[in-house]
N, C-alpha and C. Protein backbone atom coordinates (compact mmCIF):
# COMPACT_ATOMS: atom_id res chain seq x y z
N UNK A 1 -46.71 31.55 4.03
CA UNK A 1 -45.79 30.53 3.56
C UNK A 1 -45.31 30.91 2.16
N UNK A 2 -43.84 30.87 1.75
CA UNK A 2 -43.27 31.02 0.51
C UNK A 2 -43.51 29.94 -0.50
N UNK A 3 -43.68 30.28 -1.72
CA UNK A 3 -43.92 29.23 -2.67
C UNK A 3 -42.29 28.65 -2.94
N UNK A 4 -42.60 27.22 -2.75
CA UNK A 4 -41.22 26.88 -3.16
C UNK A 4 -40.63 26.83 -4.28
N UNK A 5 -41.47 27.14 -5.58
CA UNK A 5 -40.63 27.98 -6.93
C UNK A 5 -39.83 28.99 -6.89
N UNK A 6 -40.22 29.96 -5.98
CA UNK A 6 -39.16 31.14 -5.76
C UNK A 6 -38.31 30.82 -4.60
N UNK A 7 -37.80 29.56 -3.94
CA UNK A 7 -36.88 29.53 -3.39
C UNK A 7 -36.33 28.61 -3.06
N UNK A 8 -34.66 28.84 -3.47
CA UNK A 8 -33.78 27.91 -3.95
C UNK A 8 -33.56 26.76 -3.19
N UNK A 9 -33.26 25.93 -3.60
CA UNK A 9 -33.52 24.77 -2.94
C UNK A 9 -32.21 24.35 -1.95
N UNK A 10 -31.02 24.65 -2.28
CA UNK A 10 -29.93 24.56 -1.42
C UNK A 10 -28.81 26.00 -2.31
N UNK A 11 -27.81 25.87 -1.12
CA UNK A 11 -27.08 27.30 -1.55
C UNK A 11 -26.29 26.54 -2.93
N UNK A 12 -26.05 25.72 -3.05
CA UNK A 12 -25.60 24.96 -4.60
C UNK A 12 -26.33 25.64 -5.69
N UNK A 13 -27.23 25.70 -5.61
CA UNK A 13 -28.31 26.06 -6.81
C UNK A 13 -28.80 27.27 -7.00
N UNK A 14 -27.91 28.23 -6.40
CA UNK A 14 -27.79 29.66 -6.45
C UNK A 14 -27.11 30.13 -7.60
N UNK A 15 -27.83 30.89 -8.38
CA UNK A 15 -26.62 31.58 -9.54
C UNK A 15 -26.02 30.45 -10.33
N UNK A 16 -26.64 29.68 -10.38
CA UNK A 16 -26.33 28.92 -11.47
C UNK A 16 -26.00 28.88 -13.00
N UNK A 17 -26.71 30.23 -13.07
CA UNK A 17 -27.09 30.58 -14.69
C UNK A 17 -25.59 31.38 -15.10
N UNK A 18 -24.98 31.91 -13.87
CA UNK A 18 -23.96 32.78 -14.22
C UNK A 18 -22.27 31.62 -14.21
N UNK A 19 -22.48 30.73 -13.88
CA UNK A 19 -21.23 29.58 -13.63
C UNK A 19 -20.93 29.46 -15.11
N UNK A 20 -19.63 28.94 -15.33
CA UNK A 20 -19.50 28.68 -17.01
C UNK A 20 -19.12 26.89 -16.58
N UNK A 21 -18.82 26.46 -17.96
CA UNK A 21 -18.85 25.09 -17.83
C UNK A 21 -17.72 24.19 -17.15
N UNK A 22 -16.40 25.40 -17.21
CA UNK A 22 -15.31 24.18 -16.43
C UNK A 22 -15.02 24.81 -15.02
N UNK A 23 -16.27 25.75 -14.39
CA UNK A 23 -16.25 25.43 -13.30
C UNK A 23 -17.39 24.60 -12.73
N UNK A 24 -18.17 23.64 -13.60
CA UNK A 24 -19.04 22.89 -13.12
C UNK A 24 -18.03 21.33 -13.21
N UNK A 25 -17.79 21.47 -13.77
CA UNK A 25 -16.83 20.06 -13.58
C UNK A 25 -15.91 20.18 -13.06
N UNK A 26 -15.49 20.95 -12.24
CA UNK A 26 -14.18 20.79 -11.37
C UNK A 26 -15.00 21.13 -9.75
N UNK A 27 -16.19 21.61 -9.90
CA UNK A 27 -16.36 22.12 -8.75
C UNK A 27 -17.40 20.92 -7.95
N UNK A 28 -17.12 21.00 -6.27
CA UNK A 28 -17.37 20.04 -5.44
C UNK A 28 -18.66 20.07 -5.16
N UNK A 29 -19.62 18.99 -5.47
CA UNK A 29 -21.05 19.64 -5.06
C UNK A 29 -21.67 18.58 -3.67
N UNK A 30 -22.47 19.12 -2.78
CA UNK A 30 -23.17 18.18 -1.78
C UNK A 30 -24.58 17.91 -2.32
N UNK A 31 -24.67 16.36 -2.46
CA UNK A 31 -25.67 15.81 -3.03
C UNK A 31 -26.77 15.08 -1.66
N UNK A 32 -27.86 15.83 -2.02
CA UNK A 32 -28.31 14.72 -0.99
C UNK A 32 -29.33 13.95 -1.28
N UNK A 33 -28.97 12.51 -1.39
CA UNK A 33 -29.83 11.52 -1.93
C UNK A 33 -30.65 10.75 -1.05
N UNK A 34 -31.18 10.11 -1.28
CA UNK A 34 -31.75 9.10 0.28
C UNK A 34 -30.74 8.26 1.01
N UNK A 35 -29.75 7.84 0.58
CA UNK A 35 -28.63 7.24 1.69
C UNK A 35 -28.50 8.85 2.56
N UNK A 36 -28.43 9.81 2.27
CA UNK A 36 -27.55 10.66 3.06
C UNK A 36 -26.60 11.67 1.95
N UNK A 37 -26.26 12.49 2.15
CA UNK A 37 -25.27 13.24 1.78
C UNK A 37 -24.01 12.37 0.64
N UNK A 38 -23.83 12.80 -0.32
CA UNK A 38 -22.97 12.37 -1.62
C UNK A 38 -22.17 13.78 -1.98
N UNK A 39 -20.88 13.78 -1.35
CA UNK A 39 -19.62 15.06 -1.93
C UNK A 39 -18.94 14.60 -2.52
N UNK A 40 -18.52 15.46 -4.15
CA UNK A 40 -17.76 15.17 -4.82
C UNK A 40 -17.99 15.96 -5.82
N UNK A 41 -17.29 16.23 -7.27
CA UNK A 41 -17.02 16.65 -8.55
C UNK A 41 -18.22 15.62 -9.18
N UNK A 42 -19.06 16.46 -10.19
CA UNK A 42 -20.58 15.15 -10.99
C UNK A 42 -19.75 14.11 -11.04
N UNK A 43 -18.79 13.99 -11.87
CA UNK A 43 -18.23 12.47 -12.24
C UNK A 43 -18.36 11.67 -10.90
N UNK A 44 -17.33 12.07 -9.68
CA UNK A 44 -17.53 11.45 -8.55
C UNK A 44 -18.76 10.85 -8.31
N UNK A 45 -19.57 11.87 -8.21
CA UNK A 45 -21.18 11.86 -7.99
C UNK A 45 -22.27 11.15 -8.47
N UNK A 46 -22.24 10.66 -9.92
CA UNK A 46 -21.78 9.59 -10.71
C UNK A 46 -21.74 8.00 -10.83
N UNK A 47 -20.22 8.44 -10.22
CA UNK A 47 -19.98 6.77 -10.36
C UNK A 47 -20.15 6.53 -8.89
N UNK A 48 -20.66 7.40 -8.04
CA UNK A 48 -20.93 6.92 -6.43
C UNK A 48 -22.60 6.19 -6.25
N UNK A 49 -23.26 7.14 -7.21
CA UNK A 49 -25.17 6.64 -7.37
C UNK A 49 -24.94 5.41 -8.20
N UNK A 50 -23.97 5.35 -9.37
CA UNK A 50 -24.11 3.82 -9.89
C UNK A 50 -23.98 2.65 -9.43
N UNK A 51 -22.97 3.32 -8.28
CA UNK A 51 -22.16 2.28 -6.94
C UNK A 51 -23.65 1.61 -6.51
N UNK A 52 -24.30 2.78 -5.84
CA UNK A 52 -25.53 2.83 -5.05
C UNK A 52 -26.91 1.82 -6.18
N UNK A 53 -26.75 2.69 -7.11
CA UNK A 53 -27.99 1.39 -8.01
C UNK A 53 -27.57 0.51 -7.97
N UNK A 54 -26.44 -0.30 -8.43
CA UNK A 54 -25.67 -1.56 -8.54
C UNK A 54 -26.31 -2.50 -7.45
N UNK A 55 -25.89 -2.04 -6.29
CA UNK A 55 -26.07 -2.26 -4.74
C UNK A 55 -27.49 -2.18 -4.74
N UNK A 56 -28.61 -1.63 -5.13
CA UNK A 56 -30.00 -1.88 -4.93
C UNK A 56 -30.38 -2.75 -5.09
N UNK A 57 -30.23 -3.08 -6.49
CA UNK A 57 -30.21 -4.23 -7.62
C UNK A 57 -29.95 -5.44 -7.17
N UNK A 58 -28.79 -5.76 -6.64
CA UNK A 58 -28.30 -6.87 -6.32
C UNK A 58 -29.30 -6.98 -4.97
N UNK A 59 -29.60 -6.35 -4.22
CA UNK A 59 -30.67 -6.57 -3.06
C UNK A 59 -31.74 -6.58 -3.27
N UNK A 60 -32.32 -6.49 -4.25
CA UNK A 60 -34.04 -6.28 -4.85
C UNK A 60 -34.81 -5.61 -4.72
N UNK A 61 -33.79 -4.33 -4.22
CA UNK A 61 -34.74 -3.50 -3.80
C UNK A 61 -35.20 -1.85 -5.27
N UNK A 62 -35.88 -2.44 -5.83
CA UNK A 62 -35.89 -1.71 -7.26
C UNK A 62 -36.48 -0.21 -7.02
N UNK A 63 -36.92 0.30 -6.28
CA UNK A 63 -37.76 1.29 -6.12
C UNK A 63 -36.14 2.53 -5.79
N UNK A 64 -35.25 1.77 -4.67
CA UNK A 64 -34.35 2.74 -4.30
C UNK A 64 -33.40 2.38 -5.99
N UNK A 65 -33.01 2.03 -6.73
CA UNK A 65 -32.18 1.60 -7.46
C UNK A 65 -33.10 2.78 -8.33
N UNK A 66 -34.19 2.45 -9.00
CA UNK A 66 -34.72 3.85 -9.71
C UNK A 66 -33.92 5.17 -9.31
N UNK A 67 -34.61 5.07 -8.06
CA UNK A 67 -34.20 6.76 -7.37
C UNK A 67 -32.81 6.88 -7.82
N UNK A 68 -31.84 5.87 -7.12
CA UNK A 68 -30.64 6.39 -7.71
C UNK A 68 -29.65 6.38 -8.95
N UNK A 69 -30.38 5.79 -9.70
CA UNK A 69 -30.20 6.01 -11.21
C UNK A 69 -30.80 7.14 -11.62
N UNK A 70 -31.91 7.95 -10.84
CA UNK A 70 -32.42 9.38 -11.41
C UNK A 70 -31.41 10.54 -11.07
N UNK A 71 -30.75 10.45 -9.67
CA UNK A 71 -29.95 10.79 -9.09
C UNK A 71 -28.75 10.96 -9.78
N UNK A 72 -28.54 9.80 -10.66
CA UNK A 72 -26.61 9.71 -11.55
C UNK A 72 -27.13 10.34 -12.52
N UNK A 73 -28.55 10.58 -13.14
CA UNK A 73 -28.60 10.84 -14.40
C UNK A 73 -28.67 12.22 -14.78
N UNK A 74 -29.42 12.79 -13.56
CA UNK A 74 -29.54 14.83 -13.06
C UNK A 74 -27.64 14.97 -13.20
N UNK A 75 -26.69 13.85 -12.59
CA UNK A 75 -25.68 14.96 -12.75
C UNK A 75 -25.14 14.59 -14.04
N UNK A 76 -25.53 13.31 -14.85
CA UNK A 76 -24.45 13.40 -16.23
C UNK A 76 -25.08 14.46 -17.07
N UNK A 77 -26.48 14.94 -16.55
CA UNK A 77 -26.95 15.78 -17.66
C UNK A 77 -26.28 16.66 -17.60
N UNK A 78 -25.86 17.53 -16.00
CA UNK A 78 -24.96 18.82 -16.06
C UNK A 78 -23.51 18.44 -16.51
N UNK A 79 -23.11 17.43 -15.83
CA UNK A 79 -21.94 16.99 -16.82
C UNK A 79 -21.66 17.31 -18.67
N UNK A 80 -22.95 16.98 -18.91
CA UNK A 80 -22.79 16.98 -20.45
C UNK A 80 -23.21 18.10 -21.02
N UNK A 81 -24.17 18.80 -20.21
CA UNK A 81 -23.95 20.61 -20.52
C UNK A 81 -22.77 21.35 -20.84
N UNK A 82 -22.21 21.04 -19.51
CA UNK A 82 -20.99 21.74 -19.29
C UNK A 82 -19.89 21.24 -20.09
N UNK A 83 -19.63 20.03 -20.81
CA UNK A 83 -18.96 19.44 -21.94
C UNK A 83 -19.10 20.09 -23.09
N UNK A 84 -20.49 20.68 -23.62
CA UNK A 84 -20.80 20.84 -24.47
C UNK A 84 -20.31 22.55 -24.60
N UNK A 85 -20.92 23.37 -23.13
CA UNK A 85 -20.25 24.72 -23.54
C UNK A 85 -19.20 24.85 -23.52
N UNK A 86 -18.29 23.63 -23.19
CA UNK A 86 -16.88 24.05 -22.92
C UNK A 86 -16.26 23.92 -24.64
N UNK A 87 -16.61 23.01 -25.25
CA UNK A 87 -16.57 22.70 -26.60
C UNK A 87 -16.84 24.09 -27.53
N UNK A 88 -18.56 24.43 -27.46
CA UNK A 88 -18.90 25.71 -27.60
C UNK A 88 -17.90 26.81 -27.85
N UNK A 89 -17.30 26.76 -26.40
CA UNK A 89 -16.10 27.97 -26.23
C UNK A 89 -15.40 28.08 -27.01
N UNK A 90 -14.36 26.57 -26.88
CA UNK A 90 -13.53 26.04 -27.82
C UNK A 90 -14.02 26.23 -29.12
N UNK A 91 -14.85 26.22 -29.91
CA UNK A 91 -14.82 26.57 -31.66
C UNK A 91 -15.16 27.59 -31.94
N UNK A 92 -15.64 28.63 -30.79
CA UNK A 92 -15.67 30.03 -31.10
C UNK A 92 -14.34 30.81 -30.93
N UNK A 93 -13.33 30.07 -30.43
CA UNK A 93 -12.25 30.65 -29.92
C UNK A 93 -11.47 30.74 -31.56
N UNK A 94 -11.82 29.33 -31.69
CA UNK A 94 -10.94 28.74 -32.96
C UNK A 94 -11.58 29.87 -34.18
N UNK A 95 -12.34 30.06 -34.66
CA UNK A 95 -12.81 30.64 -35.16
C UNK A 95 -12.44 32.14 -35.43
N UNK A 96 -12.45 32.60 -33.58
CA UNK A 96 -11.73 34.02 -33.94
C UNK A 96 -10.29 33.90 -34.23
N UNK A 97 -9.48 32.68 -33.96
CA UNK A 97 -8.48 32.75 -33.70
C UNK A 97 -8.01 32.80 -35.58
N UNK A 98 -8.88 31.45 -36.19
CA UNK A 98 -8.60 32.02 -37.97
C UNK A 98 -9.33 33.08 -38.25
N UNK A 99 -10.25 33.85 -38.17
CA UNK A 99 -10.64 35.30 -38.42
C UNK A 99 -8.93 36.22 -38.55
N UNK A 100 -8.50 36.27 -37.16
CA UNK A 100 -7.20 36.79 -36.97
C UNK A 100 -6.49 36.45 -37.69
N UNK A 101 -5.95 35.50 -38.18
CA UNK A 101 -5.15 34.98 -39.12
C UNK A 101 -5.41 35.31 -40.28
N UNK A 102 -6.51 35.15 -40.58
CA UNK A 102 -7.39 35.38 -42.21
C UNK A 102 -6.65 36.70 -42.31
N UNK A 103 -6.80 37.84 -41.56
CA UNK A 103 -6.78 39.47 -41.47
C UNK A 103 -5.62 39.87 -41.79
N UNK A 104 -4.83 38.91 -40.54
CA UNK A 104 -3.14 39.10 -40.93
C UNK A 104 -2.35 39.09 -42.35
N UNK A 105 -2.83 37.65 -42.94
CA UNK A 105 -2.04 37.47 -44.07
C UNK A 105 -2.81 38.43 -45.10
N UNK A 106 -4.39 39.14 -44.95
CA UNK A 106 -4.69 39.80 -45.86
C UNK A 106 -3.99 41.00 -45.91
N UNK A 107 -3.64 41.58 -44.63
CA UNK A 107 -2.69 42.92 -44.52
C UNK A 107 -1.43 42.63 -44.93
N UNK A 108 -0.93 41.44 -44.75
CA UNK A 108 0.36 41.28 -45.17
C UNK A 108 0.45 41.23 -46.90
N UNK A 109 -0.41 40.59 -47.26
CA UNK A 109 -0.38 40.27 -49.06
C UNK A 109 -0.74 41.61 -49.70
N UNK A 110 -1.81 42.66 -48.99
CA UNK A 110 -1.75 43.77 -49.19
C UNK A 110 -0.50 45.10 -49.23
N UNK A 111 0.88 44.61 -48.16
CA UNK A 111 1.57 45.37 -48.01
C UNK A 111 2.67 45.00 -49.49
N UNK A 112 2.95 43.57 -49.09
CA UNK A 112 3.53 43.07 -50.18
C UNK A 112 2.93 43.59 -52.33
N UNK A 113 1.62 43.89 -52.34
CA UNK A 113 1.21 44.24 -53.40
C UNK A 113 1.78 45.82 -53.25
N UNK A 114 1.33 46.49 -52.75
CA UNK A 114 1.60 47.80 -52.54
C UNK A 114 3.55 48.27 -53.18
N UNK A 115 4.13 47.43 -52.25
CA UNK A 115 5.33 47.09 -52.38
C UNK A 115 5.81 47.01 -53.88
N UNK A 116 5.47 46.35 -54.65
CA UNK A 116 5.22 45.61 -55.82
C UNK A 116 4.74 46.66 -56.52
N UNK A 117 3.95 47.14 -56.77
CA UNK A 117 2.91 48.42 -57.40
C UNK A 117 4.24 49.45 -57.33
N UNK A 118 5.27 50.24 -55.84
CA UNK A 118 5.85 50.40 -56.23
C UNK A 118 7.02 51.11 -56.81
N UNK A 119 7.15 49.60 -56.96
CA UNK A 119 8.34 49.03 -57.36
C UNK A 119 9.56 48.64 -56.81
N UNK A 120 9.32 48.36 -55.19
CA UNK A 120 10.08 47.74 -54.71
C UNK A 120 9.91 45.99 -54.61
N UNK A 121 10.58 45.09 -55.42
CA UNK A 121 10.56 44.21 -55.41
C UNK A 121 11.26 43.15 -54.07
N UNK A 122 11.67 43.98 -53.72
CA UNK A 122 12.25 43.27 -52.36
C UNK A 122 12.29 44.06 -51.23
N UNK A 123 11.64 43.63 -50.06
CA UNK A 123 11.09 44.10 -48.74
C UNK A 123 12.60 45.03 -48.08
N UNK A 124 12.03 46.30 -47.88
CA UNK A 124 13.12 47.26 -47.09
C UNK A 124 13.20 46.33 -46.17
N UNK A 125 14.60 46.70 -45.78
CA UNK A 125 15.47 45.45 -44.56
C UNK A 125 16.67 46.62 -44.52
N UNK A 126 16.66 45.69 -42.64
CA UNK A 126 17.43 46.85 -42.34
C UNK A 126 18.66 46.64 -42.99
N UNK A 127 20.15 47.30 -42.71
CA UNK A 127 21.41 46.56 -42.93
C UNK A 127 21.65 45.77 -41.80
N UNK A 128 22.56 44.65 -42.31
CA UNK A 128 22.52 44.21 -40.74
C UNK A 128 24.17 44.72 -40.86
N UNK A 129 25.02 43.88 -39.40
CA UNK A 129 26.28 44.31 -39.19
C UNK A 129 27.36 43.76 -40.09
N UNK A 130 27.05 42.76 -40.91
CA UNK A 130 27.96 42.49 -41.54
C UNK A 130 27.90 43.43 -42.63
N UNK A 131 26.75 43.70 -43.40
CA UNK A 131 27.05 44.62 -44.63
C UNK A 131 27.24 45.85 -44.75
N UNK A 132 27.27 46.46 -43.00
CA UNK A 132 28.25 47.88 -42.94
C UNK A 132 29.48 47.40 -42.58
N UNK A 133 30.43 46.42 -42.33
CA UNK A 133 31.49 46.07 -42.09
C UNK A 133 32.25 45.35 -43.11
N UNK A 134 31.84 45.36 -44.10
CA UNK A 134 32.34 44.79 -45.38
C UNK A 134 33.03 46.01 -45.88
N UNK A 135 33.97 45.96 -46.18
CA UNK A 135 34.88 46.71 -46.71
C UNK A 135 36.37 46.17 -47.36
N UNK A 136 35.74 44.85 -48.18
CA UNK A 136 37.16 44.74 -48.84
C UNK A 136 37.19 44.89 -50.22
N UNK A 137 36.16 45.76 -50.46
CA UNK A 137 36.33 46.41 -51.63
C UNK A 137 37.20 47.93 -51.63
N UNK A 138 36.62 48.19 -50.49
CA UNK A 138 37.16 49.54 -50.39
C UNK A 138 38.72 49.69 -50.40
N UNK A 139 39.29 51.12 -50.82
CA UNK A 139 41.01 51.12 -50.69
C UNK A 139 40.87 51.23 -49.36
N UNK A 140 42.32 50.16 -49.35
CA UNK A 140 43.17 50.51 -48.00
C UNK A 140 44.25 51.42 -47.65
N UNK A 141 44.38 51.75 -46.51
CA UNK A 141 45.21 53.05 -46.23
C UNK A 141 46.74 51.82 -46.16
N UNK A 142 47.35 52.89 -46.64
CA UNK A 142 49.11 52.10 -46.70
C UNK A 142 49.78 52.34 -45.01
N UNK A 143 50.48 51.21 -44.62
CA UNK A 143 50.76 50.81 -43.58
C UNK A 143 52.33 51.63 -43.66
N UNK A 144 53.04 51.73 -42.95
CA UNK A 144 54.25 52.30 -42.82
C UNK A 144 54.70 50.64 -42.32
N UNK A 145 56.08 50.67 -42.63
CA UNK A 145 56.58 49.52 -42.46
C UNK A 145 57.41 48.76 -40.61
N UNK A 146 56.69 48.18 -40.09
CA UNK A 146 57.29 48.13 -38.79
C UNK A 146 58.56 47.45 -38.85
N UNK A 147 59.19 48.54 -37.67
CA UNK A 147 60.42 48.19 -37.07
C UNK A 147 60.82 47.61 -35.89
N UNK A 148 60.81 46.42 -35.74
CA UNK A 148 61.24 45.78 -34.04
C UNK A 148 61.97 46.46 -33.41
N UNK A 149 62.52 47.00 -33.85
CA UNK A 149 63.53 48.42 -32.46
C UNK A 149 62.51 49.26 -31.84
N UNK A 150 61.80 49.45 -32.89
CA UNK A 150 60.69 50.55 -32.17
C UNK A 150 59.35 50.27 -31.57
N UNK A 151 59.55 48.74 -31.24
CA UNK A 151 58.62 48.42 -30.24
C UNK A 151 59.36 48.44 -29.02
N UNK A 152 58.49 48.40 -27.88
CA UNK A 152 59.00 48.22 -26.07
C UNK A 152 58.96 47.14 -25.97
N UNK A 153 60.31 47.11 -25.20
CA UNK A 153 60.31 45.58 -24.52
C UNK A 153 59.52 45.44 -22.89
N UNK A 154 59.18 44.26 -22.82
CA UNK A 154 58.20 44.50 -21.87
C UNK A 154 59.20 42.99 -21.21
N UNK A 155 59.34 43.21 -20.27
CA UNK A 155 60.30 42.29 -18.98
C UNK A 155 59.37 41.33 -18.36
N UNK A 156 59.92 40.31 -18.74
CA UNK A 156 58.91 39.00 -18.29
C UNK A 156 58.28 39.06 -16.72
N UNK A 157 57.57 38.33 -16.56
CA UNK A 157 56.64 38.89 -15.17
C UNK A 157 57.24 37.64 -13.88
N UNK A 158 57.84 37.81 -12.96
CA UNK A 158 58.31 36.65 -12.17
C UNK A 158 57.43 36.30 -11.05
N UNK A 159 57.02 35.07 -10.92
CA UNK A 159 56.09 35.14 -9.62
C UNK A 159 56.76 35.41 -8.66
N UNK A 160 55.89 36.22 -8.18
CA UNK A 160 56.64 36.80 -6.31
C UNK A 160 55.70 35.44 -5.01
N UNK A 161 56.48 35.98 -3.74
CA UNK A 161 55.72 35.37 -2.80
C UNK A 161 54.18 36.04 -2.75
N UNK A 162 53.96 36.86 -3.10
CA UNK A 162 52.65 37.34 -2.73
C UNK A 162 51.53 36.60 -3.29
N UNK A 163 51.90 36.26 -4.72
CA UNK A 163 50.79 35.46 -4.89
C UNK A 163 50.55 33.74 -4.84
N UNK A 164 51.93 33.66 -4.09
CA UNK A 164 51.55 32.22 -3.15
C UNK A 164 51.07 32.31 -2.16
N UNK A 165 51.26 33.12 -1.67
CA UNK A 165 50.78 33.52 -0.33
C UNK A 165 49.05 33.66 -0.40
N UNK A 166 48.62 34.15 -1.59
CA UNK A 166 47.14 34.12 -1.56
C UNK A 166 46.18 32.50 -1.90
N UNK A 167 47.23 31.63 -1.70
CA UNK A 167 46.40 30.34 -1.48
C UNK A 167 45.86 30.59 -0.08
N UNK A 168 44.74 29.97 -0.07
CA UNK A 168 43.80 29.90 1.20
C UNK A 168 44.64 28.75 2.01
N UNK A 169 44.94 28.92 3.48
CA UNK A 169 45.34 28.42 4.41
C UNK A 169 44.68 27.20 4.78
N UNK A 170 44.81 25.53 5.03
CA UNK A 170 44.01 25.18 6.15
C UNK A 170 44.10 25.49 7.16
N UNK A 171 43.07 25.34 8.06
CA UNK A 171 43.23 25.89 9.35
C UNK A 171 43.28 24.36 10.36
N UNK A 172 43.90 24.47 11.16
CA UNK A 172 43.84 23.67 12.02
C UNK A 172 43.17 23.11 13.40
N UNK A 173 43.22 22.31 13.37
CA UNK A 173 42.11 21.47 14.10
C UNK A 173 42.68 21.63 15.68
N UNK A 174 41.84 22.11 16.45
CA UNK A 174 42.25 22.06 17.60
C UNK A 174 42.24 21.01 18.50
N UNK A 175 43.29 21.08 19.38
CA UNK A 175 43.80 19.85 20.26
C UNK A 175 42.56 19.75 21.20
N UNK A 176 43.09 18.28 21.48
CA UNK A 176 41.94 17.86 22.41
C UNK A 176 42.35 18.19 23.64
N UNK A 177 41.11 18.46 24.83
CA UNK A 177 40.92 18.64 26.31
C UNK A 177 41.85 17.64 26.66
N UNK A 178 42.61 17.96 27.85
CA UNK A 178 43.62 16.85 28.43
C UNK A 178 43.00 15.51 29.60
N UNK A 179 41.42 15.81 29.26
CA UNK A 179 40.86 14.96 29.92
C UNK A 179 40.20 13.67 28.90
N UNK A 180 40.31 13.99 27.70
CA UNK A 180 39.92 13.12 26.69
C UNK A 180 41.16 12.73 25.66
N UNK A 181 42.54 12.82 26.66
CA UNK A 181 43.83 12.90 25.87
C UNK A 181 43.75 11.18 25.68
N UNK A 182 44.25 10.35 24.73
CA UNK A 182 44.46 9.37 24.33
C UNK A 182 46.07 9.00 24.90
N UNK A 183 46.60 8.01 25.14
CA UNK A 183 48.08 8.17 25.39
C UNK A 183 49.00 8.66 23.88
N UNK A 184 50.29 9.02 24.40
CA UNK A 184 50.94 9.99 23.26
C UNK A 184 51.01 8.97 21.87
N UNK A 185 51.15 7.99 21.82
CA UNK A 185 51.61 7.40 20.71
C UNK A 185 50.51 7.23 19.74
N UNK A 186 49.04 6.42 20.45
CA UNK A 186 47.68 7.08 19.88
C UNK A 186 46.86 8.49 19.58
N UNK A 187 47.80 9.19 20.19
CA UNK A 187 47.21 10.65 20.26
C UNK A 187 47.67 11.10 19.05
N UNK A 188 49.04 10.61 18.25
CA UNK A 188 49.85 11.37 17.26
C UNK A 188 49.14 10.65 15.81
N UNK A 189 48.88 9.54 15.90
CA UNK A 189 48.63 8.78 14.95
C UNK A 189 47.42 8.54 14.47
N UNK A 190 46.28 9.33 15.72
CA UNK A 190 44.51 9.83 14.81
C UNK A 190 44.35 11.25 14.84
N UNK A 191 43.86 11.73 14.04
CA UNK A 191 43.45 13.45 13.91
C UNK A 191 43.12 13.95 14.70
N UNK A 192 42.65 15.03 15.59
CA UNK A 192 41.93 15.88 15.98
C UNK A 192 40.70 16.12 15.58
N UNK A 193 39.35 15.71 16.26
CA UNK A 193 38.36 15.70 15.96
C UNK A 193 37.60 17.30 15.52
N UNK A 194 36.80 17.55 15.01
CA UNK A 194 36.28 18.91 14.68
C UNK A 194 35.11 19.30 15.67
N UNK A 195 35.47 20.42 16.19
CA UNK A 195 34.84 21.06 17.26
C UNK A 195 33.24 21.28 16.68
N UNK A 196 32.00 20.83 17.25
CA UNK A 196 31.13 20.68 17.33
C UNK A 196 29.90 22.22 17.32
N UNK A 197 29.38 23.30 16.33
CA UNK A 197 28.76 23.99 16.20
C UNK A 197 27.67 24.09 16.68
């Protein structure tokens, strides 16, 4: 016979040690209490055993109301583990995250001294496009003087049919079967229905 210290008590409680904390609170666990089977996320799990003590209580039956107040209390503990490393995470993150920052502005105040030392007082930058396109300082080249004769005349443009012609057509609706003909005077005076795809 196996000692039941070395073996796990349900496949839930496998590898436990390797889970981090916000997959214990999101993840679905099967509880089994003395009613029977309890599925859900701890919180669920939770407020379902408090359900369950509540309900003891009010029946007098104190012995099951214990049990399942021991029951809500195994999962707020993992609940509040897993709160806590998730927190954990969170201010070690923060931490590296001003480390990084700290580093940055020290390389930066370093480049800026350097800079300074020297003797550039103001950070190389590129040109941008306006200050190679500035040129009204510069001389201008002299224009020769224009003559309207010696431009082309260019002949106004007349619309042709062709490009009326490239309006899109409606197309028309085909006549009805002479077995669903309406007499002529009603036939002229409602549309042609649209043929059915």
């Amino acid at each position: 016979m196996r000692s039941s210290k070395t073996r796990p008590r349900s496949k839930n409680n496998r590898n436990n040690n390797n889970r981090s904390g916000a997959n214990i609170m999101n993840r679905v666990f099967d509880s089994s209490g003395p009613e029977g089977k309890v599925r859900g996320t701890p919180q669920q799990i939770i407020e379902k055993y408090q359900q369950l003590t509540r309900d003891a209580q009010l029946s007098g039956d104190r012995v099951a109301a214990e049990n399942f107040q021991q029951h809500a209390e195994h999962y707020m503990r993992l609940l509040a583990e897993a709160q806590r490393e998730i927190e954990a995470r969170r201010e070690q993150q923060d931490r590296e995250n001003r480390e990084k920052q700290a580093q940055w502005d020290q390389e930066r105040s370093d480049r800026v001294d350097a800079r300074r030392d020297r003797g550039d007082d103001e950070p190389n930058k590129m040109p941008s496009a306006l200050d190679a396109a500035d040129f009204s300082d510069a001389p201008q080249p002299d224009l020769a003087p224009l003559n309207p004769e010696d431009l082309a005349q260019t002949p106004p443009i007349e619309p042709t049919k062709s490009a009326e012609s490239a309006k899109p057509r409606l197309r028309r609706r085909p006549a009805k079967p002479a077995s669903d003909a309406l007499p002529a005077a009603d036939a002229e005076a409602q549309p042609a229905p649209l043929p059915e795809e």
